[in-house]
N, C-alpha and C. Protein backbone atom coordinates (compact mmCIF):
# COMPACT_ATOMS: atom_id res chain seq x y z
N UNK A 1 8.77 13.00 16.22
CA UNK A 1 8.82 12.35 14.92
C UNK A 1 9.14 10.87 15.11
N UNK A 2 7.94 10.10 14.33
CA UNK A 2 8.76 8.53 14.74
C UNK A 2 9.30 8.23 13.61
N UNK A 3 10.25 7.29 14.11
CA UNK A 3 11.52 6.40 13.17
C UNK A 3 11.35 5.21 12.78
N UNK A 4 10.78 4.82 11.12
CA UNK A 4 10.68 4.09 11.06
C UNK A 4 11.74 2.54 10.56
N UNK A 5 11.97 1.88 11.18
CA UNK A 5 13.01 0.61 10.79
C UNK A 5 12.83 0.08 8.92
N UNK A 6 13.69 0.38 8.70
CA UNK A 6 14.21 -0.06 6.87
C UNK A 6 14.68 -1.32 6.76
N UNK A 7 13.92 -2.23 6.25
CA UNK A 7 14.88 -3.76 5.92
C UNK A 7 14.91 -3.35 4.37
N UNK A 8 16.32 -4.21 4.31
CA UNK A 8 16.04 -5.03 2.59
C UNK A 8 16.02 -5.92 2.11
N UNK A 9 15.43 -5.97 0.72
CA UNK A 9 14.96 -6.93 0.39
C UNK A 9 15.32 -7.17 -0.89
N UNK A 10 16.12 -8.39 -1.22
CA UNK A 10 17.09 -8.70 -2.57
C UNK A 10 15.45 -8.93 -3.78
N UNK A 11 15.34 -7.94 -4.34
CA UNK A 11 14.33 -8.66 -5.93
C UNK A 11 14.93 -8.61 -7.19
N UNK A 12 15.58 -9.41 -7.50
CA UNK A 12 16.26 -10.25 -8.74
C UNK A 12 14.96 -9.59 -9.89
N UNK A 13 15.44 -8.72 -10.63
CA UNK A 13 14.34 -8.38 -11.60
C UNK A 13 15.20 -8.49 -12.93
N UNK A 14 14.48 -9.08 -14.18
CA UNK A 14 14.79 -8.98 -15.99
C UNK A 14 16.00 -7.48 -15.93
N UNK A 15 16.45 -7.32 -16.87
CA UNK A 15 17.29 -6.57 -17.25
C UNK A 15 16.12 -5.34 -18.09
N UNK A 16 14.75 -6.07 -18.80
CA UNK A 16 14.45 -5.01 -19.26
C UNK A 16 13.24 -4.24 -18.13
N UNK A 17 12.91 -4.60 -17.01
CA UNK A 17 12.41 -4.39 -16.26
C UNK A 17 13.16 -3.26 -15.16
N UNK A 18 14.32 -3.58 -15.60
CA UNK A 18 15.48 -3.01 -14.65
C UNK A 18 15.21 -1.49 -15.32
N UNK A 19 15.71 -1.72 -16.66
CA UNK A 19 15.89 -0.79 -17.49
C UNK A 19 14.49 0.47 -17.26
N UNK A 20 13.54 -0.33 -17.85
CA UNK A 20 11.98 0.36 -17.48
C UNK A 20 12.19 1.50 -16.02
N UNK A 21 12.83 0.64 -15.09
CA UNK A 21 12.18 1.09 -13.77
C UNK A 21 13.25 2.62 -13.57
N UNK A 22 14.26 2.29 -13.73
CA UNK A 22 15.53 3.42 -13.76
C UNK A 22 15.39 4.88 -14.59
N UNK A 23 14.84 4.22 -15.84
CA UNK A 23 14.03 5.40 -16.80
C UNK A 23 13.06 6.43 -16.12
N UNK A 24 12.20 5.67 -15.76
CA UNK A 24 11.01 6.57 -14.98
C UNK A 24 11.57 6.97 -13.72
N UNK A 25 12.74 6.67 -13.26
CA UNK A 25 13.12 6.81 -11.88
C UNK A 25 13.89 8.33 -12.52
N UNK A 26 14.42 7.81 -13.29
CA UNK A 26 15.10 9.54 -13.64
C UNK A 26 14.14 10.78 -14.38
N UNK A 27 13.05 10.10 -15.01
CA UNK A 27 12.26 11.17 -15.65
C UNK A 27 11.11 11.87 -14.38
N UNK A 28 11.28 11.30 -13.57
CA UNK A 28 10.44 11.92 -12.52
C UNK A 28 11.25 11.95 -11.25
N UNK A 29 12.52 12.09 -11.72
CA UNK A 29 13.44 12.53 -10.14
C UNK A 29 13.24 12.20 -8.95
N UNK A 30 13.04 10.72 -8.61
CA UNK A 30 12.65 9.64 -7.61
C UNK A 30 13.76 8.71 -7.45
N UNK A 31 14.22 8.20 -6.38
CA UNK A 31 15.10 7.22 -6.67
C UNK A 31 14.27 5.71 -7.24
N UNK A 32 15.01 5.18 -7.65
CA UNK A 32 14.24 3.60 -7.87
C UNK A 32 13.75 2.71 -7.15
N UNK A 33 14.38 2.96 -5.41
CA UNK A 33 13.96 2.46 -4.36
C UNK A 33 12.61 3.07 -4.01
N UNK A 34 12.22 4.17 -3.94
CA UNK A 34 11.17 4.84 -4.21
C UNK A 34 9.87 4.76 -4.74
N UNK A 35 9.91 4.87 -6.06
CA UNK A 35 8.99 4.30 -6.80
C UNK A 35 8.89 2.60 -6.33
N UNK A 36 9.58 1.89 -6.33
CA UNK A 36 9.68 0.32 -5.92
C UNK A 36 8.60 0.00 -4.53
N UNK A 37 9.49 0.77 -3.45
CA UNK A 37 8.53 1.21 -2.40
C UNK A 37 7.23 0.85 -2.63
N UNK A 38 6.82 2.28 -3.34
CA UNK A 38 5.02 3.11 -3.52
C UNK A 38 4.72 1.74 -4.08
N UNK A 39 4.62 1.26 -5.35
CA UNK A 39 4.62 0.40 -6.19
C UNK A 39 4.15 -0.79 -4.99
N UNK A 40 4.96 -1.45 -4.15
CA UNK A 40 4.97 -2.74 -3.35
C UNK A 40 3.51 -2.21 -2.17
N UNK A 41 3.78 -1.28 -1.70
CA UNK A 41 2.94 -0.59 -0.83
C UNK A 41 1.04 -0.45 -1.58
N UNK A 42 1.07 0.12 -3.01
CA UNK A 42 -0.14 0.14 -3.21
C UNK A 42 -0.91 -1.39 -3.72
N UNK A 43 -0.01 -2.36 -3.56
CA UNK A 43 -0.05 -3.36 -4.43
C UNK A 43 -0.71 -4.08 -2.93
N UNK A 44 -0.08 -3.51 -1.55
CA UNK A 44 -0.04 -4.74 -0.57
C UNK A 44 -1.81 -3.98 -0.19
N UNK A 45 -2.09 -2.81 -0.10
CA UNK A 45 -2.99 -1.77 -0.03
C UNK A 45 -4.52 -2.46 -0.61
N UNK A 46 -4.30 -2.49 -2.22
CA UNK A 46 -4.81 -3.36 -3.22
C UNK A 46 -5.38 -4.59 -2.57
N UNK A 47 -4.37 -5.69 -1.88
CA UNK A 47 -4.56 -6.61 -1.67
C UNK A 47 -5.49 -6.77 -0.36
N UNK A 48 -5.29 -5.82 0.50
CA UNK A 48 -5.82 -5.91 2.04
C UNK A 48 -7.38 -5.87 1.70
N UNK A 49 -7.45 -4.42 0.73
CA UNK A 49 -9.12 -4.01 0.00
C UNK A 49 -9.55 -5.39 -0.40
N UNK A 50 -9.00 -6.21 -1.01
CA UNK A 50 -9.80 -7.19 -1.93
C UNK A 50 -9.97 -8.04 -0.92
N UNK A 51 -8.77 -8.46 -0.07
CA UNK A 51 -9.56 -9.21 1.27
C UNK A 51 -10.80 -8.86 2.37
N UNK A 52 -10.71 -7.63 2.07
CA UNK A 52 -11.82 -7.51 2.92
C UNK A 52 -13.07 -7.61 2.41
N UNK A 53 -12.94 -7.09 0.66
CA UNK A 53 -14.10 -7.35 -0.07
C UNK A 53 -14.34 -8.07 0.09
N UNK A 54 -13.51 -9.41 -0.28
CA UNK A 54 -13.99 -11.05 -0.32
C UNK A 54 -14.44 -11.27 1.45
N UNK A 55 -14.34 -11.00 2.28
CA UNK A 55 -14.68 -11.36 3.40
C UNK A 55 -15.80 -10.92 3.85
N UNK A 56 -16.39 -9.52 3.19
CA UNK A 56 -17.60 -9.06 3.07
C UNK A 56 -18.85 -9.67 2.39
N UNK A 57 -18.23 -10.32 1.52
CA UNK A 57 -19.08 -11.02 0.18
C UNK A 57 -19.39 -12.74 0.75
N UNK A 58 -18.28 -12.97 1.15
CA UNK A 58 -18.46 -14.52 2.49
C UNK A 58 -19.42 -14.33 2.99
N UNK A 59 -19.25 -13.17 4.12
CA UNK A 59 -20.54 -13.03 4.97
C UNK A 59 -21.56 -12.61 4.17
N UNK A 60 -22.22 -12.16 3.08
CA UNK A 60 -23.27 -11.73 2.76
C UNK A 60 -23.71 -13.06 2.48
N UNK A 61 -23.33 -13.80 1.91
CA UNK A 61 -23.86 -14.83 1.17
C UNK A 61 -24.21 -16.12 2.23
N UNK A 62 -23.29 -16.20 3.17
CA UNK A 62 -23.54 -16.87 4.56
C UNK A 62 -24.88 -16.23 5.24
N UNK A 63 -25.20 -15.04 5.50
CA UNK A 63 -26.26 -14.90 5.98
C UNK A 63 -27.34 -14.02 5.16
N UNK A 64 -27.22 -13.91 3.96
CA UNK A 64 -28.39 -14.16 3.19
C UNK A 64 -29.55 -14.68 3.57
N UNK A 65 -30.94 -13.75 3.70
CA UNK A 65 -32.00 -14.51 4.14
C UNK A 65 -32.01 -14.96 5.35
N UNK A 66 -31.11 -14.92 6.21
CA UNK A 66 -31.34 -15.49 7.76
C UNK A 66 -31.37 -14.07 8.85
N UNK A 67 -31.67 -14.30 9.55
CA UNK A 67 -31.80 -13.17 10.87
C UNK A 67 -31.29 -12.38 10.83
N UNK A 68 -30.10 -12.43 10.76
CA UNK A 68 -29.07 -11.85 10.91
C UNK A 68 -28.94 -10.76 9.23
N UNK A 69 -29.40 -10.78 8.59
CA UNK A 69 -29.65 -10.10 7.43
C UNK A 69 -31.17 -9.24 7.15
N UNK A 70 -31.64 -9.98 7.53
CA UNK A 70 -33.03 -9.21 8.31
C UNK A 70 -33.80 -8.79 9.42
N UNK A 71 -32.79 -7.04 9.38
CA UNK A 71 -33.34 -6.56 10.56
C UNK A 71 -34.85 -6.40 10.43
N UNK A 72 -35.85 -6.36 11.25
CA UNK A 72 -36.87 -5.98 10.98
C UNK A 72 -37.13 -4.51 11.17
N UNK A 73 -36.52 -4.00 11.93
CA UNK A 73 -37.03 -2.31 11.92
C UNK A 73 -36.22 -1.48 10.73
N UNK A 74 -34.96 -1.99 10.39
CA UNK A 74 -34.38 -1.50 9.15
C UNK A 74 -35.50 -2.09 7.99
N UNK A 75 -36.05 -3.41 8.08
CA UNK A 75 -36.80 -3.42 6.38
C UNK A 75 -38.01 -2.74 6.45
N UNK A 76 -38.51 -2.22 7.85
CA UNK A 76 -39.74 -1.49 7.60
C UNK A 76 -39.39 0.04 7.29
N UNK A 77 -38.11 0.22 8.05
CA UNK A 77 -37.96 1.29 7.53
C UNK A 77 -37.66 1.94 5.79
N UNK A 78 -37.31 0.84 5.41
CA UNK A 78 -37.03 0.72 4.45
C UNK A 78 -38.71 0.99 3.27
N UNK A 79 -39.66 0.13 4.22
CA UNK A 79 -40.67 0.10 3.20
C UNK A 79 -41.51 1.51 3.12
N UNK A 80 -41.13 1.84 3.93
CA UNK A 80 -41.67 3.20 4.58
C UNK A 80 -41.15 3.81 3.67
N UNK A 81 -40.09 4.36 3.28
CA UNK A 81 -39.47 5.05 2.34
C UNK A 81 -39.73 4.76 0.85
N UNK A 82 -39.81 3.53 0.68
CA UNK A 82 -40.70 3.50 -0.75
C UNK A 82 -41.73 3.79 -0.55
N UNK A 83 -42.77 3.67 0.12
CA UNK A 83 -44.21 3.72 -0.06
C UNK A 83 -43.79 5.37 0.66
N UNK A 84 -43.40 6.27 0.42
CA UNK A 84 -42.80 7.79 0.53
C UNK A 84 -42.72 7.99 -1.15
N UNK A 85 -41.83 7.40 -1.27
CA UNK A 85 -41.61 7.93 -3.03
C UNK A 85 -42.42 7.73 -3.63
N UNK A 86 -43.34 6.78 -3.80
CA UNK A 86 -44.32 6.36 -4.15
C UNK A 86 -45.19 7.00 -4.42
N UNK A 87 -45.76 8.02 -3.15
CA UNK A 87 -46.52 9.09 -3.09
C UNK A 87 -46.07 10.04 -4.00
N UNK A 88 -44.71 10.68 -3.58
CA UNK A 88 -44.41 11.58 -4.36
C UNK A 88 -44.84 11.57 -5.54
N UNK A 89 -44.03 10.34 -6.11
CA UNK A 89 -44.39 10.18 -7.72
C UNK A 89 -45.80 10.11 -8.21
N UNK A 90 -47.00 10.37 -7.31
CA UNK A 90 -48.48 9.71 -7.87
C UNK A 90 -48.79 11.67 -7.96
């Protein structure tokens, strides 16, 4: 079993935010550190996804139309497969 190392971390939160978080911490029998946790974790999760989106979307647009976006045996394959459906549908 590995052990993972716990820091903390002081977050100064509103009083009614406080309030909010303690509520749901008791109506679903979680501590508040807990939910806080999940909460920070899907948020950092969230964030990694959207970076990679955006880093995906960089490169598309960077090589848009150049070589490197057009394989040639993938677009024939490609045409191949329409002119497949094509048939079908006639």
């Amino acid at each position: 079993m590995t052990v993972t190392a716990l820091r903390n971390l002081h977050v100064p939160i509103p009083d009614h935010i406080h309030s909010r978080l303690k509520q749901h911490s008791k109506s679903i029998g979680l501590p508040a550190t807990a939910l806080v946790r999940e909460a920070i974790e899907r948020w950092l999760d969230e964030r990694d996804r959207q970076q990679l989106d955006d880093a995906i979307a960089a490169y598309a647009m960077q090589t848009a139309g150049s070589q490197d976006d057009l394989d040639p045996v993938v677009e024939e394959a490609g045409l191949e497969a329409l002119a497949a459906l094509d048939e079908e549908r006639s």
